[in-house]
Protein backbone atom coordinates (compact mmCIF):
# COMPACT_ATOMS: atom_id res chain seq x y z
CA UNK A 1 6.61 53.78 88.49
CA UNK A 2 6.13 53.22 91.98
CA UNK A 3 8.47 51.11 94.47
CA UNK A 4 8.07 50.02 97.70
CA UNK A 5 10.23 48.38 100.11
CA UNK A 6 8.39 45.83 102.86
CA UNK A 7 11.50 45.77 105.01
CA UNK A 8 10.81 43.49 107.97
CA UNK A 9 13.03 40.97 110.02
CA UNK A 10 15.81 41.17 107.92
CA UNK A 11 13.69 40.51 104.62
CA UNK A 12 13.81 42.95 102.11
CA UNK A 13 11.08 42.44 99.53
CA UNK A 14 9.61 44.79 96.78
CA UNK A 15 6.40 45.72 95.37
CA UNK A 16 6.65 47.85 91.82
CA UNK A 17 3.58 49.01 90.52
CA UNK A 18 4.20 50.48 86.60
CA UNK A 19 2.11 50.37 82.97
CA UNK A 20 -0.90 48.38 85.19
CA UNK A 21 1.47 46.01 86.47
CA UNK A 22 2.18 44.79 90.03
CA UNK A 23 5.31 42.91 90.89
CA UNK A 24 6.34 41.58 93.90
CA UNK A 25 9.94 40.41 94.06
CA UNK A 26 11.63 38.76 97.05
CA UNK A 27 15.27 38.60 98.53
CA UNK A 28 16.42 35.70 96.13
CA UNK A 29 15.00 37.22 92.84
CA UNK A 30 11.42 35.40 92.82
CA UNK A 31 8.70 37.39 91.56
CA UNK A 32 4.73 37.21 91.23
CA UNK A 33 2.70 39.31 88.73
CA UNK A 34 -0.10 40.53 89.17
CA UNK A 35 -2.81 42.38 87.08
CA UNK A 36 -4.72 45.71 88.46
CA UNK A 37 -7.72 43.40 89.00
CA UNK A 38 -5.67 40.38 91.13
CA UNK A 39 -4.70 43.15 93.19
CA UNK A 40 -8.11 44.51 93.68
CA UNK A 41 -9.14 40.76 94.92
CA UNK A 42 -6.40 40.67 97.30
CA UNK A 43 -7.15 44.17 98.72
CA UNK A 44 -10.49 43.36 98.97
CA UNK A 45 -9.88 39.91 100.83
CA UNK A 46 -7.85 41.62 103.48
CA UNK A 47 -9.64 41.55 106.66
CA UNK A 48 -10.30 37.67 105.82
CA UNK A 49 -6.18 37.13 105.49
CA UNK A 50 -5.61 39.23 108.34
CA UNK A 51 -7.99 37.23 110.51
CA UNK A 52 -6.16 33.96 109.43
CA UNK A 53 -2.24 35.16 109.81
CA UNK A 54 -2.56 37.48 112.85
């Protein structure tokens, strides 16, 4: 299993990648799953979300 910590302006959230499994949990125990290919799809749109948020 992998874990990474997006520490950033006093937020704290967590990406776990494990069995072909994403998760991304925030500070106040939400979560989104996401499957190998979601993942792919938001890698992929990148540039475009980047362009849009900054």
């Amino acid at each position: 299993m992998i874990k990474l910590s997006l520490c950033h302006k006093g937020c704290c959230p967590t990406v776990s990648v494990a069995k072909g499994q994403i998760v991304i949990s925030d500070d106040f125990g939400g979560q989104v799953k996401l499957t190998k290919e979601e993942l792919k799809i938001l890698v992929d749109k990148y540039p475009e979300i980047t362009k849009i948020i900054g």
